[in-house]
N, C-alpha and C. Protein backbone atom coordinates (compact mmCIF):
# COMPACT_ATOMS: atom_id res chain seq x y z
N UNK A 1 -16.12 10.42 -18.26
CA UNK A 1 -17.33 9.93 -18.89
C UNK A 1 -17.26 10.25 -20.38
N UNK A 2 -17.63 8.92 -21.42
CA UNK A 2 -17.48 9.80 -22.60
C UNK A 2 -19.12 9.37 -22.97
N UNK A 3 -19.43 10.48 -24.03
CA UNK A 3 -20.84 10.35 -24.15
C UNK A 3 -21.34 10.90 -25.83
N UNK A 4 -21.75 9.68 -26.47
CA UNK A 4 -21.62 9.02 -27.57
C UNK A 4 -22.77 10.12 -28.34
N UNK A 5 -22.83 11.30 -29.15
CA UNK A 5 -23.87 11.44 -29.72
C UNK A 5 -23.97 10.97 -31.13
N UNK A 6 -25.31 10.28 -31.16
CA UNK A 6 -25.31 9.14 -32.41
C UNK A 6 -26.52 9.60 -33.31
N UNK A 7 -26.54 10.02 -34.45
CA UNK A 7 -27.83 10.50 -35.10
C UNK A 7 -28.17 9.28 -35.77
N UNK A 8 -29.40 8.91 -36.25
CA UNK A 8 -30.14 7.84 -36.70
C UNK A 8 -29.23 7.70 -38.46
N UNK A 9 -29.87 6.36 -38.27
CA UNK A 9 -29.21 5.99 -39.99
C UNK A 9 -30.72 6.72 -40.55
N UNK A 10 -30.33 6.77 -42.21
CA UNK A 10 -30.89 6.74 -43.27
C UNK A 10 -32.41 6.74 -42.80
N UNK A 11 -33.80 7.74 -43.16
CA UNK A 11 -35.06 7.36 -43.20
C UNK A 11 -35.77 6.68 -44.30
N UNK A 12 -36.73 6.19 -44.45
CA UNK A 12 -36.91 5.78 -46.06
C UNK A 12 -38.32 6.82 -46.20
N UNK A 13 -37.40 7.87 -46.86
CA UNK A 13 -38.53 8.92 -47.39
C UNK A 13 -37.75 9.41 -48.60
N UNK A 14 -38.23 9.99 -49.62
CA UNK A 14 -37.29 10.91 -50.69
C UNK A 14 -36.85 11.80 -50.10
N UNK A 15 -36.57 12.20 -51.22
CA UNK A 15 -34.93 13.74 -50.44
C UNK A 15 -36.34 14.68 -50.59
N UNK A 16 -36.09 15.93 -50.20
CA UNK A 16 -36.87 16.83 -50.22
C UNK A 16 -38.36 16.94 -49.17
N UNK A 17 -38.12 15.94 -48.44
CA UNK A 17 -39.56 16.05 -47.33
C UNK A 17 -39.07 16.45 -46.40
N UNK A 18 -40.29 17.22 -45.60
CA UNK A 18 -39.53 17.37 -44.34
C UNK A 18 -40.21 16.77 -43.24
N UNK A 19 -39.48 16.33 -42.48
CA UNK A 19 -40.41 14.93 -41.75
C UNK A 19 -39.48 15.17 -40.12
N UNK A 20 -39.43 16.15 -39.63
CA UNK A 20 -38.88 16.65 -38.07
C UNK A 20 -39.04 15.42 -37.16
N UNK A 21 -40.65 15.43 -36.47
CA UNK A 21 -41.18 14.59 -35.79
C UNK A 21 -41.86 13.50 -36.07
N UNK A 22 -42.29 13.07 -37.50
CA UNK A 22 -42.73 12.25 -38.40
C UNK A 22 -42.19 11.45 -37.86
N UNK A 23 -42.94 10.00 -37.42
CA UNK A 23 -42.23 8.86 -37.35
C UNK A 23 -42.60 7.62 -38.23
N UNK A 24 -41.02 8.39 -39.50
CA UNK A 24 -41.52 7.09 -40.40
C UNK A 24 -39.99 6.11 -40.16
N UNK A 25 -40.27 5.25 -41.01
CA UNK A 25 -39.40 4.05 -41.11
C UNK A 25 -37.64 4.07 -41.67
N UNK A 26 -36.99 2.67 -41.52
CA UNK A 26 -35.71 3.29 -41.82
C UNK A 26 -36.04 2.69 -43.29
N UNK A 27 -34.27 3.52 -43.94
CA UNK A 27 -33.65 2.77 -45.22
C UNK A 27 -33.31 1.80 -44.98
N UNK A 28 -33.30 0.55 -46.24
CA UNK A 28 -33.03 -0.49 -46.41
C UNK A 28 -31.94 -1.01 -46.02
N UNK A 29 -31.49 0.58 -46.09
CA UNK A 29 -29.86 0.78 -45.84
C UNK A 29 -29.44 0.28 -44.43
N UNK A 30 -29.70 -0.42 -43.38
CA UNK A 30 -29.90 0.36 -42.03
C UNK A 30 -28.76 -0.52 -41.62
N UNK A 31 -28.61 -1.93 -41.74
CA UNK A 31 -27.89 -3.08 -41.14
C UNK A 31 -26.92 -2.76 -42.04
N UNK A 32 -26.64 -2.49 -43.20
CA UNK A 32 -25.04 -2.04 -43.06
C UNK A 32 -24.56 -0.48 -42.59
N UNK A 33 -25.51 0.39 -42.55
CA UNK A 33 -25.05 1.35 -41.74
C UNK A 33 -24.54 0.92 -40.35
N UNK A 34 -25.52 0.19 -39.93
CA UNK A 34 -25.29 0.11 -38.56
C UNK A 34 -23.93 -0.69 -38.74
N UNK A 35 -23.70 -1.83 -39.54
CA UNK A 35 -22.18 -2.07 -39.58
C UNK A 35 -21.39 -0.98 -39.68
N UNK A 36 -20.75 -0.21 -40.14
CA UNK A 36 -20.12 1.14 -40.58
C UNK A 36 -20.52 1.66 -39.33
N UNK A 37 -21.02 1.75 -38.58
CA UNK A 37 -21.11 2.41 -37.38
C UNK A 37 -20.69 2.01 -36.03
N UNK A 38 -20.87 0.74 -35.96
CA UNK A 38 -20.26 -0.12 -35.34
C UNK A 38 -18.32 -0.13 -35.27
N UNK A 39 -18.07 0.31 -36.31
CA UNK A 39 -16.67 0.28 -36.66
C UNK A 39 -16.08 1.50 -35.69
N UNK A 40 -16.86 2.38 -35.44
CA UNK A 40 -16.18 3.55 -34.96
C UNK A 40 -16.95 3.86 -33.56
N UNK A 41 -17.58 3.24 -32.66
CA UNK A 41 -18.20 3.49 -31.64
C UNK A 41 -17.55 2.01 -30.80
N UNK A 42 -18.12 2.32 -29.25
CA UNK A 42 -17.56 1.22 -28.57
C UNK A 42 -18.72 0.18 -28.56
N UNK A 43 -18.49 -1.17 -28.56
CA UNK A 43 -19.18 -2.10 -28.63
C UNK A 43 -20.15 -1.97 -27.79
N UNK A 44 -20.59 -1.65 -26.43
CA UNK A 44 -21.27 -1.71 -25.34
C UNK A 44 -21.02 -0.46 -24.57
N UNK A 45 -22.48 0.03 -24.06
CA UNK A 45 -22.86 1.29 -23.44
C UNK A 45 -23.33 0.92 -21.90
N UNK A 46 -23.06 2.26 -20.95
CA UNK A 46 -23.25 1.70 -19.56
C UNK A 46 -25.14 1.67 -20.13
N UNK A 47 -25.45 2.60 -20.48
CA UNK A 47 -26.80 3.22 -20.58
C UNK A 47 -26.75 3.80 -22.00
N UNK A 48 -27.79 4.38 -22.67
CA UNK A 48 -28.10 4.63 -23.93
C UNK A 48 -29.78 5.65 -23.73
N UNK A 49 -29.51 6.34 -23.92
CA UNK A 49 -30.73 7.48 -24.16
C UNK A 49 -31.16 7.66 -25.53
N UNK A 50 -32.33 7.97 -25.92
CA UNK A 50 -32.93 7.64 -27.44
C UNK A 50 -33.87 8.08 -27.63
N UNK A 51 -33.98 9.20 -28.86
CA UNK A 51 -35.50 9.68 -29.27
C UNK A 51 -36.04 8.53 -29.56
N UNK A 52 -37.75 8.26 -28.99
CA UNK A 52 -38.64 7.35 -29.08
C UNK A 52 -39.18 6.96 -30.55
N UNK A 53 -38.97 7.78 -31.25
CA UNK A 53 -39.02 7.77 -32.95
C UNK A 53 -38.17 6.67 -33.57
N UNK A 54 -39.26 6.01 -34.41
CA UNK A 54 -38.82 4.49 -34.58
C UNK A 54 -37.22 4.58 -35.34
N UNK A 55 -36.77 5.75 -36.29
CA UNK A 55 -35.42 5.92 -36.72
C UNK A 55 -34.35 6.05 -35.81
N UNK A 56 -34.70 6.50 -34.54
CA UNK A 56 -33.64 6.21 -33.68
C UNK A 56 -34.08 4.95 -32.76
N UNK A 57 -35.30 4.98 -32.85
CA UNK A 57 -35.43 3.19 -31.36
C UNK A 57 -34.59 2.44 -32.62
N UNK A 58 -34.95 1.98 -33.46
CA UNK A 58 -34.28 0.70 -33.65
C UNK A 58 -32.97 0.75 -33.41
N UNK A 59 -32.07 1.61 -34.19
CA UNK A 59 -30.59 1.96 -33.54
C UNK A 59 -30.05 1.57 -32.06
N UNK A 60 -31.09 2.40 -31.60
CA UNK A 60 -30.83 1.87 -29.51
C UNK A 60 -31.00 0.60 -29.38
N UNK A 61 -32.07 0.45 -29.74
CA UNK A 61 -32.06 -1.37 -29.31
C UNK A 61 -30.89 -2.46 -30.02
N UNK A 62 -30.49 -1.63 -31.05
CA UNK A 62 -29.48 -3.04 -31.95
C UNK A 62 -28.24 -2.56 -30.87
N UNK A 63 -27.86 -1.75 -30.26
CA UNK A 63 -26.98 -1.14 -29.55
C UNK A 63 -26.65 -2.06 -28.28
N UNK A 64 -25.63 -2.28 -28.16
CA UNK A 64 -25.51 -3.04 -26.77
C UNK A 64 -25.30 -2.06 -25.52
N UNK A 65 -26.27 -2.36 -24.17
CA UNK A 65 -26.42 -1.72 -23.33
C UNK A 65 -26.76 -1.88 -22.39
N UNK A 66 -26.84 -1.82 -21.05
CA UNK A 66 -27.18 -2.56 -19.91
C UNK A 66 -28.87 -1.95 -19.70
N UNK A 67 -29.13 -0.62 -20.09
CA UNK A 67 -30.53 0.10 -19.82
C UNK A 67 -30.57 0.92 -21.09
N UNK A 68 -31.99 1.28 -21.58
CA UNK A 68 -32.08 2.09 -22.86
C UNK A 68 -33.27 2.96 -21.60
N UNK A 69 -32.87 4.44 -22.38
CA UNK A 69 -34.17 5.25 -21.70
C UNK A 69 -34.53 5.71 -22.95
N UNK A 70 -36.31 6.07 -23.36
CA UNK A 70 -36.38 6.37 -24.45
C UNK A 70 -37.15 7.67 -23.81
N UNK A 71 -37.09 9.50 -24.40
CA UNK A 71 -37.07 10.43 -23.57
C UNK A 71 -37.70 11.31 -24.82
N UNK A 72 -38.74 11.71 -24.78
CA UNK A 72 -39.43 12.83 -25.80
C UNK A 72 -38.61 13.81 -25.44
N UNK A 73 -38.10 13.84 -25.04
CA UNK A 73 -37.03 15.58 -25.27
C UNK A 73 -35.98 15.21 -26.43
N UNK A 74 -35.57 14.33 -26.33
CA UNK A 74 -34.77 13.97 -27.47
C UNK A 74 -35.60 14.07 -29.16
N UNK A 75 -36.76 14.30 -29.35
CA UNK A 75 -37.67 14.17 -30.67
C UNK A 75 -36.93 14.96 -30.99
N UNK A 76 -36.68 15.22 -32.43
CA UNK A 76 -36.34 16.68 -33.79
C UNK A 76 -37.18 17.82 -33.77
N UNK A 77 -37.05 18.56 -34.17
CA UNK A 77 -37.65 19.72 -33.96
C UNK A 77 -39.23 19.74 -34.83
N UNK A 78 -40.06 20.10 -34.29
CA UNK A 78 -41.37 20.08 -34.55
C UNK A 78 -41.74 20.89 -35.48
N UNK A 79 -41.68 20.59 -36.79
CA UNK A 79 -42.00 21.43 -37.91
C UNK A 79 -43.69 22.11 -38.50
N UNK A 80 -44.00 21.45 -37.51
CA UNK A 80 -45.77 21.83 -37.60
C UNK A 80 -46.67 21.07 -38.67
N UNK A 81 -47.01 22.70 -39.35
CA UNK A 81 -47.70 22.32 -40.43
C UNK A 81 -46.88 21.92 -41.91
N UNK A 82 -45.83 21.76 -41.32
CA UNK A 82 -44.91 21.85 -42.65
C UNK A 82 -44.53 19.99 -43.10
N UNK A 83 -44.78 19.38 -41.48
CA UNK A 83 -44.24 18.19 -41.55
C UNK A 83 -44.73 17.01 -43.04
N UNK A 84 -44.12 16.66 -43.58
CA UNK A 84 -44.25 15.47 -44.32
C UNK A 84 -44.15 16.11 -45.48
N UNK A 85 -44.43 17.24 -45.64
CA UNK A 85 -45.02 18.08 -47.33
C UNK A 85 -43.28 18.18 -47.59
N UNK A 86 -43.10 18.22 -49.29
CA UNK A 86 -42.06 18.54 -49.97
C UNK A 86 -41.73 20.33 -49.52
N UNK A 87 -40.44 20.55 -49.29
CA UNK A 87 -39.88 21.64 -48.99
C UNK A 87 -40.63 22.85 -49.76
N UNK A 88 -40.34 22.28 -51.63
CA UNK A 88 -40.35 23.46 -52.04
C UNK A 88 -41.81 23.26 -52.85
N UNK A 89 -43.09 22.84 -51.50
CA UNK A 89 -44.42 22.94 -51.88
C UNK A 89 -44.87 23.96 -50.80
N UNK A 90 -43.88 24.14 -49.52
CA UNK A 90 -44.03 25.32 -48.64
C UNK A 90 -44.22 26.68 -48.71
N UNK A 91 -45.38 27.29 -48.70
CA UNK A 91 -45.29 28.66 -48.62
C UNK A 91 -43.90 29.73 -48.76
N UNK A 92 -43.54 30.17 -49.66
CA UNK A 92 -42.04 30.71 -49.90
C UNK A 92 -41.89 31.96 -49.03
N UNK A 93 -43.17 32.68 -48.55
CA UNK A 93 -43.28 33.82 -47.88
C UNK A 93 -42.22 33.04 -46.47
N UNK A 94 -43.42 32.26 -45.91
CA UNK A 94 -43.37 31.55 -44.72
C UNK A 94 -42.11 30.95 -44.69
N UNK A 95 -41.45 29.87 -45.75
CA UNK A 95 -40.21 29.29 -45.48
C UNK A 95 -39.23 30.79 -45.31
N UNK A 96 -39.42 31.49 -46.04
CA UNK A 96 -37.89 32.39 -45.83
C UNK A 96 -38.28 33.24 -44.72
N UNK A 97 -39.18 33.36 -44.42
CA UNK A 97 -39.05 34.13 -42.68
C UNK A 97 -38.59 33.16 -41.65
N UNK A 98 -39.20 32.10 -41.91
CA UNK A 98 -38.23 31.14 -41.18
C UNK A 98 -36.53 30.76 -40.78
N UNK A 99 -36.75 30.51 -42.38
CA UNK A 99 -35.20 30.62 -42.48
C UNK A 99 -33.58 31.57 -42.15
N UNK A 100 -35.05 33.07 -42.53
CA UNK A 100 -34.23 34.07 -41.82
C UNK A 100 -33.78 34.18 -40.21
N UNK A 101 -34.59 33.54 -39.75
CA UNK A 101 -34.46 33.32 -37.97
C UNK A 101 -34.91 32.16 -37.31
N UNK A 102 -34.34 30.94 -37.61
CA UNK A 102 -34.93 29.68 -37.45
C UNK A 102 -34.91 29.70 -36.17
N UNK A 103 -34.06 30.45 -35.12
CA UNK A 103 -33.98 30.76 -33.87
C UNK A 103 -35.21 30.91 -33.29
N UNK A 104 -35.36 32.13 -33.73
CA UNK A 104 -36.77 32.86 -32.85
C UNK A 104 -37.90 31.84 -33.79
N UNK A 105 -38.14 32.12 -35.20
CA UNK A 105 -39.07 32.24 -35.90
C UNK A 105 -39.26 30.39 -35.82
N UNK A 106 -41.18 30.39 -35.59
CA UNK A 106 -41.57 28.39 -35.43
C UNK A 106 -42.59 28.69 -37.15
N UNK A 107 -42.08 27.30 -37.83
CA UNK A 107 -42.96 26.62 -38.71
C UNK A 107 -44.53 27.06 -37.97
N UNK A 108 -45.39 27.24 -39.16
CA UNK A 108 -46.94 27.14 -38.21
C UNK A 108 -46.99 25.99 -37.40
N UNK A 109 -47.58 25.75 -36.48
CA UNK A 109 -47.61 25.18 -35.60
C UNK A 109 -46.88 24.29 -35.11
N UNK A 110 -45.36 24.55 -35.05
CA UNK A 110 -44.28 24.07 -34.99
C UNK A 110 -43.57 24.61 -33.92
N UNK A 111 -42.37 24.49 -33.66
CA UNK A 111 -41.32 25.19 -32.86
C UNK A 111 -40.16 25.52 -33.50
N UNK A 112 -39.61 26.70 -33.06
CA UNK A 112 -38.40 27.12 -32.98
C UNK A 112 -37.35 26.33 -32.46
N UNK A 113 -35.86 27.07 -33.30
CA UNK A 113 -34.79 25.86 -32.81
C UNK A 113 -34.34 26.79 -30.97
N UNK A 114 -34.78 27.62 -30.62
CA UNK A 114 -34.66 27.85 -29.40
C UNK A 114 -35.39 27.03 -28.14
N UNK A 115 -36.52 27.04 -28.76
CA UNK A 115 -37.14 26.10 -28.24
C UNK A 115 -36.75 24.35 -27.76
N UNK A 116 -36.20 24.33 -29.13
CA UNK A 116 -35.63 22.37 -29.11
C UNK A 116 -34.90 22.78 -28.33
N UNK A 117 -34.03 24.18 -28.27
CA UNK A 117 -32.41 24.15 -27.62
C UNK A 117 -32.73 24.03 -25.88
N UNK A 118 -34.00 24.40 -25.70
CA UNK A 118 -35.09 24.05 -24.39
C UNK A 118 -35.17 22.85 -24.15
N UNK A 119 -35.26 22.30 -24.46
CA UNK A 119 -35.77 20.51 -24.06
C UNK A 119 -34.66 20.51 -24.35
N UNK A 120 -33.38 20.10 -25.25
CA UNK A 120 -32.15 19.82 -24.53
C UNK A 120 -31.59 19.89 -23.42
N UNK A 121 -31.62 21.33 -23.14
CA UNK A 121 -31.40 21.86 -21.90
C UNK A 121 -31.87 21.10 -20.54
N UNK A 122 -33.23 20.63 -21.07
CA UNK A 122 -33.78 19.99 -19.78
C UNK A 122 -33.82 18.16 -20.00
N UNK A 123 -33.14 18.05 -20.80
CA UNK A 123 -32.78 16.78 -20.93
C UNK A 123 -31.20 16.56 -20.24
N UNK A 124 -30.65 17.65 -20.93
CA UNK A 124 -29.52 17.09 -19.80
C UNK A 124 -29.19 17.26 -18.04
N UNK A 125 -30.15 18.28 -18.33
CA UNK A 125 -29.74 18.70 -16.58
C UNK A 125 -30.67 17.52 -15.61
N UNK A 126 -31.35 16.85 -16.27
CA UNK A 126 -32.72 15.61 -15.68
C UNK A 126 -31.50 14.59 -15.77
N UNK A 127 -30.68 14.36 -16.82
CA UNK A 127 -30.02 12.91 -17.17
C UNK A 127 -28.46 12.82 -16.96
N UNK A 128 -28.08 13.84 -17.09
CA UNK A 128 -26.58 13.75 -17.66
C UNK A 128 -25.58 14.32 -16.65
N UNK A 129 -26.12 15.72 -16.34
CA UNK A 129 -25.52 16.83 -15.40
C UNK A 129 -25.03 15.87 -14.65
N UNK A 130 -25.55 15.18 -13.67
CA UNK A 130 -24.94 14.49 -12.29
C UNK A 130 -24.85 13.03 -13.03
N UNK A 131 -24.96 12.36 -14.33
CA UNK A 131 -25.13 10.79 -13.89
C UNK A 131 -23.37 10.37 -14.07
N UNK A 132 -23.14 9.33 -13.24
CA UNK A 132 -21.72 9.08 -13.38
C UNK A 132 -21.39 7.75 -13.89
N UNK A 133 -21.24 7.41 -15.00
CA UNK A 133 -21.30 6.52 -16.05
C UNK A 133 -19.88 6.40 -16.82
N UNK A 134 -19.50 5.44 -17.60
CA UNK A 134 -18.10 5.25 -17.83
C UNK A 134 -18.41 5.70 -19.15
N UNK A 135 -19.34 5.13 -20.42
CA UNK A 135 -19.97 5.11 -21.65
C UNK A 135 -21.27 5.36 -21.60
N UNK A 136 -21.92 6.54 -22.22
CA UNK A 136 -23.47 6.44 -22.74
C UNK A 136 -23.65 7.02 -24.11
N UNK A 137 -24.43 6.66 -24.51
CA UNK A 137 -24.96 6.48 -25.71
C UNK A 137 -26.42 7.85 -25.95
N UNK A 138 -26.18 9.00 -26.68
CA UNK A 138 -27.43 9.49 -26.81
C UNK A 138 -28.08 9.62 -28.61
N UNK A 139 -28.85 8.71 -28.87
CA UNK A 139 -29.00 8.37 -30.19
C UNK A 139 -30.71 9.21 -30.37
N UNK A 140 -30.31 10.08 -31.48
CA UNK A 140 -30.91 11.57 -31.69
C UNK A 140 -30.92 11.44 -33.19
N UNK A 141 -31.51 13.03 -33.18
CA UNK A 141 -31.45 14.13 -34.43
C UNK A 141 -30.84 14.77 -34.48
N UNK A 142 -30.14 15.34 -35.76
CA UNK A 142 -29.57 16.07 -36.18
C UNK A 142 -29.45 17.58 -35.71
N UNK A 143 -30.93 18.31 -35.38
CA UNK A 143 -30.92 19.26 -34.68
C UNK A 143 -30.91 19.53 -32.90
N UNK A 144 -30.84 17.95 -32.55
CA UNK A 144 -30.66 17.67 -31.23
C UNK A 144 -29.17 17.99 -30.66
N UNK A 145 -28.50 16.95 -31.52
CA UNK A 145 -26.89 17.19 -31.44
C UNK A 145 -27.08 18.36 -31.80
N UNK A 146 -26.89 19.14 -32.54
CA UNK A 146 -26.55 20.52 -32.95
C UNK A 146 -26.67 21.42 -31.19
N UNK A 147 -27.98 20.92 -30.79
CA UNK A 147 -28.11 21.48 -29.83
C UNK A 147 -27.14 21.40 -28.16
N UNK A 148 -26.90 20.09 -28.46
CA UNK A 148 -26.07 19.44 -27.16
C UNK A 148 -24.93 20.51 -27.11
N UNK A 149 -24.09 20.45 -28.93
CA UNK A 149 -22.80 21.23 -28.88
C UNK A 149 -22.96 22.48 -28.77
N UNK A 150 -24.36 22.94 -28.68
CA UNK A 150 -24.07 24.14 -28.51
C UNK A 150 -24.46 24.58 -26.95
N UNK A 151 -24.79 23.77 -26.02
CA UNK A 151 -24.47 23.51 -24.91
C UNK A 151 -22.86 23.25 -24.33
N UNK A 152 -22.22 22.19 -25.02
CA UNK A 152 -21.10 22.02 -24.29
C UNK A 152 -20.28 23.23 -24.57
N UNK A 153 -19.97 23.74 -26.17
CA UNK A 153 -19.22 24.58 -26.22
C UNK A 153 -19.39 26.14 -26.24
N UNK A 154 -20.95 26.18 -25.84
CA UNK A 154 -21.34 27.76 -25.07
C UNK A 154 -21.75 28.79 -26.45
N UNK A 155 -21.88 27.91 -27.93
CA UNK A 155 -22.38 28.49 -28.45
C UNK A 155 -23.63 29.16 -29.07
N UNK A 156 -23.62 30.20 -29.46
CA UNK A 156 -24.71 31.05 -30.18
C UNK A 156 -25.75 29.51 -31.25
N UNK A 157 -26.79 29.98 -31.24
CA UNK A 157 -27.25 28.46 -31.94
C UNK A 157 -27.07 28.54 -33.41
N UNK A 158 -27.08 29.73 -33.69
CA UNK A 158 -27.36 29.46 -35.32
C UNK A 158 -25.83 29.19 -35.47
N UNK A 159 -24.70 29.21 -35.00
CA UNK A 159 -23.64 29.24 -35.33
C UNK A 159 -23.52 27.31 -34.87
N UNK A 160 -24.29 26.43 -34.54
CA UNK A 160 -24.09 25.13 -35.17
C UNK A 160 -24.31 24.46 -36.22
N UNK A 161 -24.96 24.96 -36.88
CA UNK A 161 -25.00 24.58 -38.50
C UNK A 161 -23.70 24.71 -39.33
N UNK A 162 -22.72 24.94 -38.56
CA UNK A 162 -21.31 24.90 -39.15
C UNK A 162 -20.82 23.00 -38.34
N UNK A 163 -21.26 22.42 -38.07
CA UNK A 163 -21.16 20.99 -37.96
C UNK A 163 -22.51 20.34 -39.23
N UNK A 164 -21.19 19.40 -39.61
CA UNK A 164 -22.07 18.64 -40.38
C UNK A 164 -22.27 17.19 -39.44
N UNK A 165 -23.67 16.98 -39.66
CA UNK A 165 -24.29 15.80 -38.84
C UNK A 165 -24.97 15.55 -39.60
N UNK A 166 -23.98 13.65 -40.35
CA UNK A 166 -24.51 12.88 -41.33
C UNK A 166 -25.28 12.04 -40.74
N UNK A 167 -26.16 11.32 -41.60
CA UNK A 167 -26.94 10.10 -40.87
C UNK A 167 -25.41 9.25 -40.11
N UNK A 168 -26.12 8.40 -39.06
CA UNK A 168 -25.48 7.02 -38.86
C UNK A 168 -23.93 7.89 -38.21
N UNK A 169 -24.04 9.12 -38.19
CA UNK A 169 -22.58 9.49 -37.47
C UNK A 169 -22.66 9.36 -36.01
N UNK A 170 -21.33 9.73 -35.48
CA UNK A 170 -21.22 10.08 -34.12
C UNK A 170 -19.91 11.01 -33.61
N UNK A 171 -20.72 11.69 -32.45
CA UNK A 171 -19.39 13.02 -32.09
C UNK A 171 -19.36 12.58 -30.62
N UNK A 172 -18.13 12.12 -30.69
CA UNK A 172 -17.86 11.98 -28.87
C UNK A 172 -17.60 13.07 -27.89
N UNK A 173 -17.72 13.18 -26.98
CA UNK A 173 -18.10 14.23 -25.88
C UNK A 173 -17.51 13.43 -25.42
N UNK A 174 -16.05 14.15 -24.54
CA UNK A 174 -15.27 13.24 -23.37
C UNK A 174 -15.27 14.28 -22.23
N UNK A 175 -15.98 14.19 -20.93
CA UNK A 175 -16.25 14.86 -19.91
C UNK A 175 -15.59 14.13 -18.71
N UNK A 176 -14.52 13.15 -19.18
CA UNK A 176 -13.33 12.82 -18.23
C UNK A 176 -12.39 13.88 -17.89
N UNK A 177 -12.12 14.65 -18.76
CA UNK A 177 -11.33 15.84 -18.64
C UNK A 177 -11.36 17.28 -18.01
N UNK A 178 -10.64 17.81 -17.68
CA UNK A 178 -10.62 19.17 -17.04
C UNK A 178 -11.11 19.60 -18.21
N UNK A 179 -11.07 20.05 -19.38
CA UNK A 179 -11.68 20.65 -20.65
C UNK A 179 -12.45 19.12 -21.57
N UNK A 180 -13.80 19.34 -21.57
CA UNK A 180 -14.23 18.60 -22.38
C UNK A 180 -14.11 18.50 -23.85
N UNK A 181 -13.79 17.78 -24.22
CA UNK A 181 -12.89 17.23 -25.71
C UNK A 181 -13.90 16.61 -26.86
N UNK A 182 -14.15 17.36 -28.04
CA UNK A 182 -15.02 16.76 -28.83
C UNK A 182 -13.97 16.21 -29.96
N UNK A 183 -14.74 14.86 -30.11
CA UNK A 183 -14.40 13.86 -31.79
C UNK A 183 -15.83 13.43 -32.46
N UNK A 184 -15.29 14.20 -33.78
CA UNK A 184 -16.05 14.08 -34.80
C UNK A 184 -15.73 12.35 -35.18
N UNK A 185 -16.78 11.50 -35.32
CA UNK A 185 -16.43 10.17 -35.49
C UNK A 185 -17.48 9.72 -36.55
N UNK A 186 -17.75 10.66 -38.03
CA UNK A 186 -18.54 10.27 -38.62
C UNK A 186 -17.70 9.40 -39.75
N UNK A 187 -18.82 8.93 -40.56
CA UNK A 187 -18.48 8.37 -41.67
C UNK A 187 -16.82 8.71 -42.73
């Protein structure tokens, strides 16, 4: 089984917001991303899984696929009260306790990345664990994937932020194998 993790193209927000669960719109950019993306993924998926957030639905749907599931466990991590506001309009107390333990420590009324690493968890063992599929497609966030690999390859979480996960990329997961085999297939 190989199993496609695909992070959304481009949002159309400025640099510096932080927008987790925000569901805003794409970049202009999107149809030639999605060309450029197209280049390095397989044309057609048995199935395709997809945060419901319009930056990844549209992706799924331009995606060829026999079924799309769209699955709130897949959303980005829930930044709370922090969502939409410019980074560095955030409380500096509050961002760097955060930052110091993004693990344990949640945005006000937000979540922790232990938490997201929770709903992964129970996203795959609901979808993936047993499904037996040739190609699927799971088109996410950035801190989602982060989370998957640190599922497949049994790591500590803060130690995935050593993957870079560009917009519009993808990291294949091949679970045909006695050892499951990751490819970085970004840009």
């Amino acid at each position: 089984m190989e199993i496609y993790l695909i992070r959304h193209t481009k949002p159309k927000i400025e640099d510096g917001i932080c927008y987790g669960q925000s569901d805003i719109d794409l970049s202009p950019s999107f149809e030639n991303d999605f060309q450029n993306l197209m280049q390095k993924i397989p044309s057609s998926f048995d199935i395709i899984f997809s945060s419901p957030l319009k930056r990844c639905r549209a992706l799924a749907e331009k995606l060829n696929a026999k079924k799309i599931i769209y699955d709130n466990l897949l959303i980005e991590l829930n930044f709370g009260e922090w969502e939409m506001k410019k980074w560095d309009e955030i409380n500096k107390d509050d961002l760097n306790k955060w930052m110091s333990n993004y693990v344990n420590v949640s945005p006000p009324g937000g979540e922790n990345y232990k938490q997201l690493n929770e709903r992964v968890k129970q996203f795959w063992q609901k979808n993936i664990s047993e499904l037996n599929k040739d190609k699927i497609a799971i088109v996410t966030h950035a801190g989602v994937i982060r989370a998957v690999l640190a599922i497949m390859l049994e790591l500590e979480l803060q130690k995935t932020f050593m993957f870079s996960i560009d917009y519009c990329s993808a990291t294949k997961i091949n679970l045909s194998q006695t050892i499951p085999s990751l490819n970085f297939v970004n840009k």
